[in-house]
C-alpha atoms as a PDB file:
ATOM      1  CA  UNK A   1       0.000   0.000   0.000  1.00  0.00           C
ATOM      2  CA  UNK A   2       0.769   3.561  -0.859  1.00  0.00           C
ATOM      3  CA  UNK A   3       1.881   6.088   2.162  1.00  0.00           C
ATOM      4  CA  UNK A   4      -1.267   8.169   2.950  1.00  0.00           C
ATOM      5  CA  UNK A   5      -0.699  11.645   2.920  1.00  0.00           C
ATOM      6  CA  UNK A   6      -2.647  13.566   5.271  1.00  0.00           C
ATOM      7  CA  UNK A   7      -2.220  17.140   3.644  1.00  0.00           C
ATOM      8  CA  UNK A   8      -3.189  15.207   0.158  1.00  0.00           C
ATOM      9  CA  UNK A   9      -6.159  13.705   1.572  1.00  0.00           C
ATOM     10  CA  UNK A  10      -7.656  16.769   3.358  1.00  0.00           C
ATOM     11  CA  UNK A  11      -7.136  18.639   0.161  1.00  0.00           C
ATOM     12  CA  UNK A  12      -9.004  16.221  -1.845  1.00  0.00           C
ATOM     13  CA  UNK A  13     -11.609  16.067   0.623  1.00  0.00           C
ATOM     14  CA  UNK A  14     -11.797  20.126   0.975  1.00  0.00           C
ATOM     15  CA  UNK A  15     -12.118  19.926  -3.097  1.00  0.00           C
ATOM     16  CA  UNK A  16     -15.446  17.590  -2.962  1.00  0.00           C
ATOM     17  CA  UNK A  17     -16.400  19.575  -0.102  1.00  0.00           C
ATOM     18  CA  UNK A  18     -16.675  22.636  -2.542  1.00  0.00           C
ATOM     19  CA  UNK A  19     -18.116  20.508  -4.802  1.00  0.00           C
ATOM     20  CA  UNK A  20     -20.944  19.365  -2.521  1.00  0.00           C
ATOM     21  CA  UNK A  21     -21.553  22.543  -1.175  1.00  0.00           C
ATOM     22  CA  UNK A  22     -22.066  23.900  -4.701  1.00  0.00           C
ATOM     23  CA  UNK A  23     -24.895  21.191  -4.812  1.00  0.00           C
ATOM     24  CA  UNK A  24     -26.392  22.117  -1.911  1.00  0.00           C
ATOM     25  CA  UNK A  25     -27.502  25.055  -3.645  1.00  0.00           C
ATOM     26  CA  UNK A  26     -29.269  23.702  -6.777  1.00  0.00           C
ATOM     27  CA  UNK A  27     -32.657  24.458  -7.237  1.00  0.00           C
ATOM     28  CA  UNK A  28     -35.735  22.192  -5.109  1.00  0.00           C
ATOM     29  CA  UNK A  29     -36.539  20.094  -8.544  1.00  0.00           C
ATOM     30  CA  UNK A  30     -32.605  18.886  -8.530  1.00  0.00           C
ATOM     31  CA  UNK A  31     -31.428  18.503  -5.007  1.00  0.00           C
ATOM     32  CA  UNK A  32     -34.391  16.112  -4.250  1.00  0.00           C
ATOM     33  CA  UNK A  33     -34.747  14.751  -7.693  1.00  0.00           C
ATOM     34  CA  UNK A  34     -33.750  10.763  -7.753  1.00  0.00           C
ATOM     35  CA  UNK A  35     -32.907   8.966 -10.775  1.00  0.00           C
ATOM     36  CA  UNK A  36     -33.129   5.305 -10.345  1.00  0.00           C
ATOM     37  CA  UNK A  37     -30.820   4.392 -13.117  1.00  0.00           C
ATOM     38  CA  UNK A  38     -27.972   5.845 -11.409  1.00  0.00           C
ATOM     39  CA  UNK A  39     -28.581   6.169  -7.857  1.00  0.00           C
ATOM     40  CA  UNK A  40     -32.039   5.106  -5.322  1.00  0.00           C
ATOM     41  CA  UNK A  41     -31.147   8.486  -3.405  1.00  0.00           C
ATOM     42  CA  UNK A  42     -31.125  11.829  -4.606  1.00  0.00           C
ATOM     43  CA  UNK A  43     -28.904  14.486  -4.263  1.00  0.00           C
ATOM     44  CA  UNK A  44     -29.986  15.673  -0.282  1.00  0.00           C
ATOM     45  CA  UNK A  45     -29.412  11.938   0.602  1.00  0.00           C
ATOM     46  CA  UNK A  46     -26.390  11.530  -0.784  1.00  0.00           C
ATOM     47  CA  UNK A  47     -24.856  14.246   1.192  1.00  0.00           C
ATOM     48  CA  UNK A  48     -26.707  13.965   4.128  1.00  0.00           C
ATOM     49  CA  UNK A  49     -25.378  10.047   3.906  1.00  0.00           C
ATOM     50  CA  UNK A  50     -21.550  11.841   3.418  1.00  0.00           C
ATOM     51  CA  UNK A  51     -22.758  13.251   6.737  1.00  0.00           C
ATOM     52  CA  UNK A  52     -23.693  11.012   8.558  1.00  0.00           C
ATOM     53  CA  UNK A  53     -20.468   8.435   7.806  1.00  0.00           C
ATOM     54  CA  UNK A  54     -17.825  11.451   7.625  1.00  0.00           C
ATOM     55  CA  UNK A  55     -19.007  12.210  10.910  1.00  0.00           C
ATOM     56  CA  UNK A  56     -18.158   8.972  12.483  1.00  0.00           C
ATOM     57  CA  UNK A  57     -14.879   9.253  10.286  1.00  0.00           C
ATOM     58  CA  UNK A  58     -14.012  12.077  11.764  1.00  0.00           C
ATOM     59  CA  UNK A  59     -15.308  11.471  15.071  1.00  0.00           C
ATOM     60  CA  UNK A  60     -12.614   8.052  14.870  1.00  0.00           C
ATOM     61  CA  UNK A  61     -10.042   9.745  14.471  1.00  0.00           C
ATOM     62  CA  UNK A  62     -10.443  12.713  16.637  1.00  0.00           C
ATOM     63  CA  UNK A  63     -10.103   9.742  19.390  1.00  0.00           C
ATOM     64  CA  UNK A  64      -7.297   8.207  18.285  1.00  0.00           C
ATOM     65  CA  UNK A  65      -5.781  12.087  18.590  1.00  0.00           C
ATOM     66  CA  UNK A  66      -6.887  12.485  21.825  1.00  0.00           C
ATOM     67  CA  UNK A  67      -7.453   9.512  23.828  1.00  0.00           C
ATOM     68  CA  UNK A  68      -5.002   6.626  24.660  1.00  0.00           C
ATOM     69  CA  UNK A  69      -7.389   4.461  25.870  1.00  0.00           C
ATOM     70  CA  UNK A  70      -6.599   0.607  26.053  1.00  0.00           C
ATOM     71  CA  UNK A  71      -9.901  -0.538  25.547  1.00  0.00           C
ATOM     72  CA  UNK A  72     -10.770   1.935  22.786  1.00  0.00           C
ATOM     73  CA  UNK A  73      -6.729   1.743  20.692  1.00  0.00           C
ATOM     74  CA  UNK A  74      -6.464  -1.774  19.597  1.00  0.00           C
ATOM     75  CA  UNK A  75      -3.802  -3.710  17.847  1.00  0.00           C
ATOM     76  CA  UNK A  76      -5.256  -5.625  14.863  1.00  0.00           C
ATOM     77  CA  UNK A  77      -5.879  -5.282  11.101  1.00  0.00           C
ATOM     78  CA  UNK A  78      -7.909  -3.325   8.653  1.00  0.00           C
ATOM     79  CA  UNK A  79     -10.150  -6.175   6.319  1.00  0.00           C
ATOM     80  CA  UNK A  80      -8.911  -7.180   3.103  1.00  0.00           C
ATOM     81  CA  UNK A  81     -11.771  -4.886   1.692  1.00  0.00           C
ATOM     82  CA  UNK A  82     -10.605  -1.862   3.510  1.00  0.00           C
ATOM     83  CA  UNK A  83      -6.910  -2.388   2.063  1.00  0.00           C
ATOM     84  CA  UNK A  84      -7.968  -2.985  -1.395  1.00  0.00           C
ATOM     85  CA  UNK A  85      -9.852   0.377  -0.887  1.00  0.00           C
ATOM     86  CA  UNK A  86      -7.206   1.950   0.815  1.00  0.00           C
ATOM     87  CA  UNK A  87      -4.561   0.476  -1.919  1.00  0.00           C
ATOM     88  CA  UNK A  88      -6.922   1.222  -5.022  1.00  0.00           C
ATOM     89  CA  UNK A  89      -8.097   4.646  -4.018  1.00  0.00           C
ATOM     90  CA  UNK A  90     -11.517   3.684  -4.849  1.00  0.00           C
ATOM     91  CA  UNK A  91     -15.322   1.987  -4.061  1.00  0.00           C
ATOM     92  CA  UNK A  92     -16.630  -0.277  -6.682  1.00  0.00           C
ATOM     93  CA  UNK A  93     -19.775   0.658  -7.539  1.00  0.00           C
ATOM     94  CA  UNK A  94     -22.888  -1.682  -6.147  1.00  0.00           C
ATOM     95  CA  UNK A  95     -20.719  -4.196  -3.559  1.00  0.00           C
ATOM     96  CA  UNK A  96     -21.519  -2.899  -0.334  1.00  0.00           C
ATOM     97  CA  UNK A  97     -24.578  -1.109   1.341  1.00  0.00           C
ATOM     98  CA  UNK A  98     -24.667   1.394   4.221  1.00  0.00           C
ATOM     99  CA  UNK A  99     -25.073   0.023   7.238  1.00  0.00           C
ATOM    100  CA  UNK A 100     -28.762   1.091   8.274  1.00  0.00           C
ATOM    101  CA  UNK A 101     -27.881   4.006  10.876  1.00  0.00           C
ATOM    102  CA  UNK A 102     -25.853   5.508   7.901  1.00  0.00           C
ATOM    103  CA  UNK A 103     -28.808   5.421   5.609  1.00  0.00           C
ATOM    104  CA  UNK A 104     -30.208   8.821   5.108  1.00  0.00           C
ATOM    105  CA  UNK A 105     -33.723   9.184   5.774  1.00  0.00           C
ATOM    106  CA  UNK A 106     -36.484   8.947   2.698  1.00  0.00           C
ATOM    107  CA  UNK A 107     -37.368  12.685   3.142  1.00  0.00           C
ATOM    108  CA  UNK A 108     -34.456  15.102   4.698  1.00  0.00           C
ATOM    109  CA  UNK A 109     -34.899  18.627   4.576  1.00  0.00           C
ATOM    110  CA  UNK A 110     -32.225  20.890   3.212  1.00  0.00           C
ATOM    111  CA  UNK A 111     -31.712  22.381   6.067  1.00  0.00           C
ATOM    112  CA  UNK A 112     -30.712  19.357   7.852  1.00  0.00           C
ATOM    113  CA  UNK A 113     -28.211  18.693   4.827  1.00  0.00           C
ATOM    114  CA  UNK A 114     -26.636  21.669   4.843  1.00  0.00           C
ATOM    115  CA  UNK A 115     -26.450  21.054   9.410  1.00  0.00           C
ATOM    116  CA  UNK A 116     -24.974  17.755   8.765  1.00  0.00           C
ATOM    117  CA  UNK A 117     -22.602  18.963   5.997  1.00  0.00           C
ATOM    118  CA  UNK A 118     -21.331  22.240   7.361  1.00  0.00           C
ATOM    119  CA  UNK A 119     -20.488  19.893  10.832  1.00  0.00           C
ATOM    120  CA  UNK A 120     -18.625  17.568   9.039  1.00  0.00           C
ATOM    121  CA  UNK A 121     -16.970  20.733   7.641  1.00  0.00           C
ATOM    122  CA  UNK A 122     -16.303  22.325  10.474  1.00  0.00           C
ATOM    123  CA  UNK A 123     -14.735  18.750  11.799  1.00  0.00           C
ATOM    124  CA  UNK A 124     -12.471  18.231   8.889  1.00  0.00           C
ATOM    125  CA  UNK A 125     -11.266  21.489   8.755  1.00  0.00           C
ATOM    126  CA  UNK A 126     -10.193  21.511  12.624  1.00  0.00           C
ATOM    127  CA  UNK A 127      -8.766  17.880  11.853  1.00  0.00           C
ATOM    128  CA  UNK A 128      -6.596  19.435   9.053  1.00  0.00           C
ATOM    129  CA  UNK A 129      -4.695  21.530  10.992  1.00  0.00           C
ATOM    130  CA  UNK A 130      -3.276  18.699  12.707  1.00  0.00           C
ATOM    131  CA  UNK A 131      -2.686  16.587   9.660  1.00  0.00           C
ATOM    132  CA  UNK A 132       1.045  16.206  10.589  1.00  0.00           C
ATOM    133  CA  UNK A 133       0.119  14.912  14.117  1.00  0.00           C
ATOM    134  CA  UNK A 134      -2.403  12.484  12.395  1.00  0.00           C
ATOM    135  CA  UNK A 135       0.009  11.056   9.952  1.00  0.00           C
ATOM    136  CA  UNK A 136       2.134   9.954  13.470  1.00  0.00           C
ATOM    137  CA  UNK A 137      -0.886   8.257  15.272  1.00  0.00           C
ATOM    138  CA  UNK A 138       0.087   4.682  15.295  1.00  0.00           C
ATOM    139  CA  UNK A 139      -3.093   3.419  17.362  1.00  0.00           C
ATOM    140  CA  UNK A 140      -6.364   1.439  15.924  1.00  0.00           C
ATOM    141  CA  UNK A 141     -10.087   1.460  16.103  1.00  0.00           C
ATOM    142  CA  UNK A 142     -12.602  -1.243  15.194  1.00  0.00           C
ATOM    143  CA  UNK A 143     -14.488   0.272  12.154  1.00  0.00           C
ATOM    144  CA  UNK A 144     -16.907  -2.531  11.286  1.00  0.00           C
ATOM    145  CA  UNK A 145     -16.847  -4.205   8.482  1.00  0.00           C
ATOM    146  CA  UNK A 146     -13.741  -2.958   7.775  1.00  0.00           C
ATOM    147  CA  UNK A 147     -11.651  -4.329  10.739  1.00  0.00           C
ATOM    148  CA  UNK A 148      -9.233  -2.092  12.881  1.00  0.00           C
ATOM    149  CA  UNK A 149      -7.743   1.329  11.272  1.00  0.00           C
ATOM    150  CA  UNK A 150      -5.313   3.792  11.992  1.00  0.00           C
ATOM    151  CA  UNK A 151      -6.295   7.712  11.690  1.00  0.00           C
ATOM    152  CA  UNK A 152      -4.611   7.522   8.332  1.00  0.00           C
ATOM    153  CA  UNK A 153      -6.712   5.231   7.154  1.00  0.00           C
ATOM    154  CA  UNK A 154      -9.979   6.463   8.695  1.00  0.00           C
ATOM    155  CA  UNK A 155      -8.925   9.868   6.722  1.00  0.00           C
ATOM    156  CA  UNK A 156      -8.159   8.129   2.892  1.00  0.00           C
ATOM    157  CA  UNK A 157     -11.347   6.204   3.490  1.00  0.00           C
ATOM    158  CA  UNK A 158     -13.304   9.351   3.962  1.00  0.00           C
ATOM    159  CA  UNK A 159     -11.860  11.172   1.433  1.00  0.00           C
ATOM    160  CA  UNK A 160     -12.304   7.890  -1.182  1.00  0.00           C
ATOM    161  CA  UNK A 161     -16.013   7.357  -0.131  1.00  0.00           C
ATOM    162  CA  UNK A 162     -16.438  11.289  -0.280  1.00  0.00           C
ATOM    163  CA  UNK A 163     -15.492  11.061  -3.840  1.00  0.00           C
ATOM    164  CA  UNK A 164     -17.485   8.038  -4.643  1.00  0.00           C
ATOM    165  CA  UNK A 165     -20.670   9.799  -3.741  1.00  0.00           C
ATOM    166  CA  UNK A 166     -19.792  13.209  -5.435  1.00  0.00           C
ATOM    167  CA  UNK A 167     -19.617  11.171  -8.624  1.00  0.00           C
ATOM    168  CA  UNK A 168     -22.630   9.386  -7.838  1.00  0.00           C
ATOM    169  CA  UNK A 169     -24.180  12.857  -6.847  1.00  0.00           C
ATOM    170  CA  UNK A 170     -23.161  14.496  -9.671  1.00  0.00           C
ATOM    171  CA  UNK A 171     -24.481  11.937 -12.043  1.00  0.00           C
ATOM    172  CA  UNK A 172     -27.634  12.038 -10.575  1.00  0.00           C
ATOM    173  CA  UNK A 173     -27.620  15.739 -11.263  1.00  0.00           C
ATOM    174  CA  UNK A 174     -26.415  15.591 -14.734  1.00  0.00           C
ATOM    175  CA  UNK A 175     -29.266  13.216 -15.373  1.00  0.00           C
ATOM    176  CA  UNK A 176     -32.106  15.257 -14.083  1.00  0.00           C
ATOM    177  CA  UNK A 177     -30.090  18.049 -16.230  1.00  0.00           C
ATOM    178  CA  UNK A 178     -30.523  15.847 -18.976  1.00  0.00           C
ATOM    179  CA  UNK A 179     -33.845  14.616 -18.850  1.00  0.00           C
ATOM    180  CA  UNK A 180     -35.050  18.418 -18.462  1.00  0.00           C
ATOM    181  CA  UNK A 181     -33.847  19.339 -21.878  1.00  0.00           C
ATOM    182  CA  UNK A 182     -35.716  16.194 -23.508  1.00  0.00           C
END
């Protein structure tokens, strides 16, 4: 596997960040708009999903930061799937479904969203500053499925699923674009 780059990875992330937050702003008719043949979710559940799993993300490895607790840092591995991730940069499309408390709801308001988004934000961007202390952290935490990760990894895997649902999002969007002008 490739050395993860903190800096590199918050960059990428601040990049889809912009990206989402672009979205956040499209009119009613796109931001709830789902198109089945790309994605069951539309725009507004796709970032309030980024949310809702950045959160924990970030949450992960503000412990591993700041706490040194035994029962919490564990010795162990990250799953084959998480190192192919990790080692590909990348999700294949249609093998594996959130878990059900990262599902967003049917209906979210964009107000919610844009809660759950700018928090994540505000985490990541607190979390950035510290990117050289992060890239030190040797401890683990149990991230199920995906076994036990270090704060490095916790950060690629962010930034790779962050990506994977800004490409879903935007497809969704270029779709509705699409089927507008038909």
């Amino acid at each position: 596997m490739f050395p993860i780059l903190p800096k590199r990875e918050f960059l990428l992330l601040g990049k889809a960040y912009a990206a989402f937050g672009r979205i956040l702003g499209l009119p009613d008719d796109q931001f709830y708009a789902v198109e089945e043949r790309v994605s069951l979710w539309s725009p507004a559940q796709e970032i309030y999903h980024i949310g809702l799993t950045n959160r924990g993300s970030f949450e992960k490895i503000e412990t591993l930061y700041r706490d040194r607790d035994p029962a919490i840092i564990q010795r162990g591995r990250a799953s084959f799937g998480a190192l192919l991730v990790l080692t590909l940069g990348a999700f294949p499309r249609g093998v594996a479904k959130a878990p059900p408390e990262l599902e967003p709801p049917p209906e979210v308001m964009r107000e919610e969203v844009r809660a759950i988004f700018e928090e994540t934000k505000k985490q990541m961007t607190s979390l950035a500053q510290r990117a050289e202390a992060i890239a030190e952290l040797t401890g683990r935490i149990d991230n199920p499925p995906l076994g036990k990760l270090k704060a490095t990894h916790l950060l690629k895997l962010a930034r790779v699923h962050t990506q994977f649902h800004l490409r879903v999002t935007e497809r969704i969007v270029s779709a509705r674009e699409n089927r507008r002008k038909q």
